[in-house]
Protein backbone atom coordinates (compact mmCIF):
# COMPACT_ATOMS: atom_id res chain seq x y z
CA UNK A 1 153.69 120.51 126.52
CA UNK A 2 153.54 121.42 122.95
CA UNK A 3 149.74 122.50 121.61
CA UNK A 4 150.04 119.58 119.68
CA UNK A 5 149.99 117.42 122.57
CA UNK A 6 147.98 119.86 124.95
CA UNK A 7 144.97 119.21 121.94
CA UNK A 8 145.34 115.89 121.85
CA UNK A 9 145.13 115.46 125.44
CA UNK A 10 141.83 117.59 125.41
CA UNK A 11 140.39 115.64 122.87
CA UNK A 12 141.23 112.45 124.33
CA UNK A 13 139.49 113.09 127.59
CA UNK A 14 136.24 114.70 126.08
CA UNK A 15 135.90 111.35 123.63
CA UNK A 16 136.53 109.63 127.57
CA UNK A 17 133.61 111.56 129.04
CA UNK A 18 130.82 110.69 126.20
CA UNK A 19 130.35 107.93 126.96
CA UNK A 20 129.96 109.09 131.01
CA UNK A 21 127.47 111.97 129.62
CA UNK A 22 125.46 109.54 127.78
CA UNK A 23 125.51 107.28 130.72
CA UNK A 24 124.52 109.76 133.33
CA UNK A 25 121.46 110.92 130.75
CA UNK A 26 120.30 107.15 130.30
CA UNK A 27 120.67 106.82 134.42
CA UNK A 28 118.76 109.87 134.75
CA UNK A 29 116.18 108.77 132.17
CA UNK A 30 116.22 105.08 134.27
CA UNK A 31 115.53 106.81 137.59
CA UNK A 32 112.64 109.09 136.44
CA UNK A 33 110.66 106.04 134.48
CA UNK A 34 111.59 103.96 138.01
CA UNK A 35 110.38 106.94 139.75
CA UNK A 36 106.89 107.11 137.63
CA UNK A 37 106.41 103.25 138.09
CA UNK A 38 106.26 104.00 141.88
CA UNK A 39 104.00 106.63 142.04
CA UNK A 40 101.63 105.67 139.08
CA UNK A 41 98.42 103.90 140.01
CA UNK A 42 94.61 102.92 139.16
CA UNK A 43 91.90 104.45 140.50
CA UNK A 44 89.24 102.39 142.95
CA UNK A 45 86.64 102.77 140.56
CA UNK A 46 86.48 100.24 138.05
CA UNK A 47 83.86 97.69 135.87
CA UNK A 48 84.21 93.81 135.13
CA UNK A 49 84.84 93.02 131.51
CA UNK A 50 82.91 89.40 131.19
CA UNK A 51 84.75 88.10 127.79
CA UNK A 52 83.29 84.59 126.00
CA UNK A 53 85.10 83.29 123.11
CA UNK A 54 83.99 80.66 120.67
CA UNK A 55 86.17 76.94 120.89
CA UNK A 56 89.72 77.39 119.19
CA UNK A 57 89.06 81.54 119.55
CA UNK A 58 91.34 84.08 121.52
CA UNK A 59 90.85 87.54 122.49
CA UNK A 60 93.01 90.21 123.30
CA UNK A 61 91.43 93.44 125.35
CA UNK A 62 93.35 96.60 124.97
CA UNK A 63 92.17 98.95 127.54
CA UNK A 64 92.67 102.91 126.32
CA UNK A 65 93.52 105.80 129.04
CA UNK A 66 93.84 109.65 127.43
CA UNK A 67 94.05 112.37 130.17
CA UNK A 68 91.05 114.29 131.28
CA UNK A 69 90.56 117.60 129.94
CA UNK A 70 92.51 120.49 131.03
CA UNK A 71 95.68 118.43 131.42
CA UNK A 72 98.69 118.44 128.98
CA UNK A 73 100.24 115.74 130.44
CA UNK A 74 103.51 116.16 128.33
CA UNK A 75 106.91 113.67 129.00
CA UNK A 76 109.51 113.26 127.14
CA UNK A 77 110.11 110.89 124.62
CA UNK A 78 113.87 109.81 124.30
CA UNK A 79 112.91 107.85 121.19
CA UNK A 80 110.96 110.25 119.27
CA UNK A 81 113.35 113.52 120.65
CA UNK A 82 110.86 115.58 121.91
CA UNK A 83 107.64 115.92 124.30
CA UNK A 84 104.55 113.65 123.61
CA UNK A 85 101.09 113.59 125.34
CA UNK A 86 101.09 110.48 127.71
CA UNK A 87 98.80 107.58 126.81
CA UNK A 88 98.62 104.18 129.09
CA UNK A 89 96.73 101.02 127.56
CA UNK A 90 96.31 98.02 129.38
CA UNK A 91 96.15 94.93 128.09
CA UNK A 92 94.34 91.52 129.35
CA UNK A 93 93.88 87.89 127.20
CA UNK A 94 92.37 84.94 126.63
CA UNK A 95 94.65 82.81 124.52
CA UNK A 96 93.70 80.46 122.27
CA UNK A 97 91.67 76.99 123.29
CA UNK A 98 89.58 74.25 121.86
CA UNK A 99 87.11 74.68 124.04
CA UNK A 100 84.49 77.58 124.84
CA UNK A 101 85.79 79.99 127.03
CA UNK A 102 85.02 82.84 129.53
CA UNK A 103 86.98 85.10 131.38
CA UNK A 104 86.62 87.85 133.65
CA UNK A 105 88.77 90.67 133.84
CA UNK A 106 88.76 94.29 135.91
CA UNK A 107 89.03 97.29 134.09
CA UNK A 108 89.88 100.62 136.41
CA UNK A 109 87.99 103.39 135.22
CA UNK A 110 91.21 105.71 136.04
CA UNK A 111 94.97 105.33 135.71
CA UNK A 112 97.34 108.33 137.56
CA UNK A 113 101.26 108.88 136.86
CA UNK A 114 103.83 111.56 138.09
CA UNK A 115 100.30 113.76 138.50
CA UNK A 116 98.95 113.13 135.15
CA UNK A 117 95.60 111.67 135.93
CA UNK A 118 93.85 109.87 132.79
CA UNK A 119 90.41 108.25 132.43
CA UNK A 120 89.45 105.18 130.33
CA UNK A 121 88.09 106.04 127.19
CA UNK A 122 88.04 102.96 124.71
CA UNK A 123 88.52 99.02 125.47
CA UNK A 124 89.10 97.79 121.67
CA UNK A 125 88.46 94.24 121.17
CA UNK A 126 90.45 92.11 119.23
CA UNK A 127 89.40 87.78 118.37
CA UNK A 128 91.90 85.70 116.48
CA UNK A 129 90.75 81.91 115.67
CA UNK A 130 92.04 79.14 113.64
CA UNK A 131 89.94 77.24 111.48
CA UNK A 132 92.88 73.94 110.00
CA UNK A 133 95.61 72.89 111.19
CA UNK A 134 98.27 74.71 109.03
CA UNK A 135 100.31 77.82 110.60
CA UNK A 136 98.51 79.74 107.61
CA UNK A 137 94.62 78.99 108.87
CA UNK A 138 93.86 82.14 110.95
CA UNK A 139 91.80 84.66 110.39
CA UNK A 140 91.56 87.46 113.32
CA UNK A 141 87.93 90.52 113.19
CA UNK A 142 87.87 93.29 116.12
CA UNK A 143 85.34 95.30 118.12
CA UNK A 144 85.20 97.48 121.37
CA UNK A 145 83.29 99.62 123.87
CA UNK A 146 83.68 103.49 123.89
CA UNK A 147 83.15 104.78 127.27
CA UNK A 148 81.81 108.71 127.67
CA UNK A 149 80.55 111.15 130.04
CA UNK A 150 77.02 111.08 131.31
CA UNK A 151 74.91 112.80 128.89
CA UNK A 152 72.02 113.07 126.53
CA UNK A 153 70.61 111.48 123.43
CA UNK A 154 74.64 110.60 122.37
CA UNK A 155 73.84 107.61 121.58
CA UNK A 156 75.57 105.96 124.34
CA UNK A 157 73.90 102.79 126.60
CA UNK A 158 73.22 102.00 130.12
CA UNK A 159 73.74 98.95 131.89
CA UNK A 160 70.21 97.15 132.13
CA UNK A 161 68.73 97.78 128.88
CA UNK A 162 69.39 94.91 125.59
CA UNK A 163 73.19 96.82 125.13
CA UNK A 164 74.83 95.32 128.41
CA UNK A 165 75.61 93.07 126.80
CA UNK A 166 77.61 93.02 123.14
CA UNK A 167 77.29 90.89 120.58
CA UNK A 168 79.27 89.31 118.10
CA UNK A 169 78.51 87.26 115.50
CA UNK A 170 81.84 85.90 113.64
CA UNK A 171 81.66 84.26 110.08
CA UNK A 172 84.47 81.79 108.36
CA UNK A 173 84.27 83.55 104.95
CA UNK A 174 85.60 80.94 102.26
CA UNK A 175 87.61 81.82 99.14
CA UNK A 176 89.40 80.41 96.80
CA UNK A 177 93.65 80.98 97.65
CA UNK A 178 95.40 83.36 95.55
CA UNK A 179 99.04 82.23 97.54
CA UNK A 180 101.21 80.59 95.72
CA UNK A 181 101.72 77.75 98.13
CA UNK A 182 98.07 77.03 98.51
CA UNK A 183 96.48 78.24 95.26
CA UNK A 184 92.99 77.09 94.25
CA UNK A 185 92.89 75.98 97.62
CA UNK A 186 90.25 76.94 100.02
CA UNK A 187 91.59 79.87 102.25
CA UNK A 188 88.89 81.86 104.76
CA UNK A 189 88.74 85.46 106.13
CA UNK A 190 86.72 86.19 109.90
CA UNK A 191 84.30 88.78 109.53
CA UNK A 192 82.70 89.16 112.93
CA UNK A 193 79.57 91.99 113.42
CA UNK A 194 77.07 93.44 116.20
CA UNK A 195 74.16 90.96 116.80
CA UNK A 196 70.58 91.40 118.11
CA UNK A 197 69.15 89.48 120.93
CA UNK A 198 68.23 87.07 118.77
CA UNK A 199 71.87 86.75 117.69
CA UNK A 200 71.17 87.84 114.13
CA UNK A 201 72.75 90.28 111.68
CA UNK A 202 71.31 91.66 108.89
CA UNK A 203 71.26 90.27 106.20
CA UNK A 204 72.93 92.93 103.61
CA UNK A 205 76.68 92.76 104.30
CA UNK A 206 77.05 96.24 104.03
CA UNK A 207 74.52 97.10 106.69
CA UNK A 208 76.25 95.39 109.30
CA UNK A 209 78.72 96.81 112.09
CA UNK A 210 81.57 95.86 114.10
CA UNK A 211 80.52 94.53 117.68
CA UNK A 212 80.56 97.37 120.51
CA UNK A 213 78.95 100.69 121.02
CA UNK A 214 79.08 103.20 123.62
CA UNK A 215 78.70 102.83 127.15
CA UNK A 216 78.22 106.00 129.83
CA UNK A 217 80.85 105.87 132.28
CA UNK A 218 78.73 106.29 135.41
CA UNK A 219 76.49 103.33 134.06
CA UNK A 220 79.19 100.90 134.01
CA UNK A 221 81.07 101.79 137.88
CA UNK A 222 81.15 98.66 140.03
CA UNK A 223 79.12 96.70 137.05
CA UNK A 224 79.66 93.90 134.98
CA UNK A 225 80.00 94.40 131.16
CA UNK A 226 79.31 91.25 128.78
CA UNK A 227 81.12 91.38 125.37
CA UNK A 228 80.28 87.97 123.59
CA UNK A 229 81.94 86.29 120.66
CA UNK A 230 80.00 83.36 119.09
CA UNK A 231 81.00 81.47 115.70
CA UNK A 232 78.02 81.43 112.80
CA UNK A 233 76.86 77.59 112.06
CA UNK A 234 77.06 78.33 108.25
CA UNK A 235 80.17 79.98 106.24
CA UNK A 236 79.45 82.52 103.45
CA UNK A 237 81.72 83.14 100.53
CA UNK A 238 84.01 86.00 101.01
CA UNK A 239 82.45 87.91 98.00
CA UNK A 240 79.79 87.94 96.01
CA UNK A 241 78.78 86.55 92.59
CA UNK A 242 81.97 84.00 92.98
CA UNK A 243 80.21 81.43 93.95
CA UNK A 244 77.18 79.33 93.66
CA UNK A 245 75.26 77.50 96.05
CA UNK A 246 73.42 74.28 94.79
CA UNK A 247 72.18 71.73 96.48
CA UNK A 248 75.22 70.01 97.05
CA UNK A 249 76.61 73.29 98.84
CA UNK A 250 78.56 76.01 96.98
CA UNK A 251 80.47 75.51 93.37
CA UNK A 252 82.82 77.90 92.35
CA UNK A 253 82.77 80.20 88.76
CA UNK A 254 85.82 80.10 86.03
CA UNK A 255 86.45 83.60 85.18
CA UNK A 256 86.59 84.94 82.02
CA UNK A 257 88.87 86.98 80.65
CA UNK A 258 86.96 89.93 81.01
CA UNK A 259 85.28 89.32 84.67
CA UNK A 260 85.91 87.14 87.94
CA UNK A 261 82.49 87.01 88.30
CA UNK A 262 80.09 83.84 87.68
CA UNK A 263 78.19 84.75 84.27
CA UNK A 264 75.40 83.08 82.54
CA UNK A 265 74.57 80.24 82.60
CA UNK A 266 77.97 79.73 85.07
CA UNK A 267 80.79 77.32 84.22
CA UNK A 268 82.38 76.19 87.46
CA UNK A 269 85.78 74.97 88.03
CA UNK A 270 87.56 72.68 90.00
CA UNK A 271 89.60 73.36 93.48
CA UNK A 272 91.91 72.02 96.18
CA UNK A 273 91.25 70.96 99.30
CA UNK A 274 92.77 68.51 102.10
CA UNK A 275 95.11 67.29 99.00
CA UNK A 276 91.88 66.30 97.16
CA UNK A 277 90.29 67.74 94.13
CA UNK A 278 87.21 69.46 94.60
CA UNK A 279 84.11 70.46 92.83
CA UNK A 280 81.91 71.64 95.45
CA UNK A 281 82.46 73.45 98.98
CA UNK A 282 82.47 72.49 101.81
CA UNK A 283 81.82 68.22 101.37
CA UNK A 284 84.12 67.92 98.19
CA UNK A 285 82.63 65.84 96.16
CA UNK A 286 78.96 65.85 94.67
């Protein structure tokens, strides 16, 4: 056999074996994720999440698990070529109805894989609603609940005092569409924030939060946690000085050239809505 042929040869049955190497790798990588799926588990402890949504409202509960301190937890990532830090998140719904809506939903308090043992530290909250009928009328706000260790003046809530239950308070804020298919027609923004007992917010938009806070973890074992949604009776516009409310209900400004904003004394202009044209928000005409 010439070395010609002998190279050929060699080469041919090296380009045969890729394929078998790469195979044998992704069976490897197969068997260990199969082998993790087996032997990973929640812990017993754990806390009811008692979700309420508003009529033609979802929500979507992410559930967050880093690992405890002390613990590197490192696995290989085939997609990123290299180690990463394992993270779990587990994920529970309520999808969207026209009707009020409350679910219940258990959230372990500890998640273990291939001896990488991970507590729950966030459950971020996420509400999408529609508020027409057209694919384009959604608006979507979030919250959550940090959970932390037991300890003092953090901050943090107990189960039994005004916080065991969250709050939030969602708005339809209304604007005037900038998309060309719908422009000068009314689009709206959700803008959902914490609430008092009372279920009220203040009144400064830039003093309000995002509902949630911060829950101890001991405080919240074998409990139930409430996280609310409710929709506001009234809609506010989705910025100020762009609109003016009359007695009729809200008119919008013409801009200048010089300034969005409504000036003085305000000339208003006309709008879209339901194939109509508009003068004033939300009953159409004066």
């Amino acid at each position: 056999m010439s070395k010609l042929s002998a190279s050929l040869t060699l080469n041919s049955l090296l380009l045969m074996a890729l394929p078998l190497f790469g195979a044998c790798t992704s069976a490897s990588q197969i068997a260990q994720s199969s082998i993790e799926d087996i032997t990973s588990h929640y812990g017993s402890d754990s806390f009811t999440l008692v979700a309420t949504t508003p009529a033609n409202f979802g929500l979507t509960a992410k559930s967050q698990y880093s690992p405890l301190a002390g613990q590197d937890c490192k696995t290989y990532s085939a997609g990123l070529g290299g180690e990463v830090t394992r993270r779990h998140q587990k994920t529970d719904q309520i999808d969207v109805k026209n009707i009020e809506q409350t679910a219940r939903f258990d959230i372990p308090l500890s998640y273990s894989i291939a001896g990488c043992k991970m507590e729950l530290t966030r459950v971020d909250m996420a509400i999408d609603g529609r508020y027409g009928t057209s694919s384009l009328d959604i608006g979507g706000d979030f919250g959550g609940i940090t959970v932390k260790e037991n300890t003092t003046n953090d901050g943090s809530s107990s189960l039994g005092d005004d916080h065991s239950e969250f709050r939030g308070l969602c708005t339809w804020m209304f604007q005037l569409s900038v998309e060309r298919i719908e422009k000068d027609g009314i689009s709206k923004i959700l803008s959902c924030s914490a609430a008092n007992s009372e279920w009220n917010v203040p009144s400064d938009y830039f003093e309000r939060n995002k509902p949630g806070g911060t829950v101890q973890r001991s405080s919240i074992k074998n409990k139930e946690v409430k996280f609310t949604f409710r929709l506001a009776r009234d809609e506010e516009p989705s910025m100020d000085n762009r609109w003016i409310k009359t007695t009729e209900g809200w008119k919008p400004c013409q801009e200048t050239a010089t300034s969005k904003r409504c000036q003085t004394p305000p000339v208003f202009k006309k709008f879209k809505m339901d194939g109509r044209e508009c003068t004033v928000y939300p009953t159409c005409t004066e």
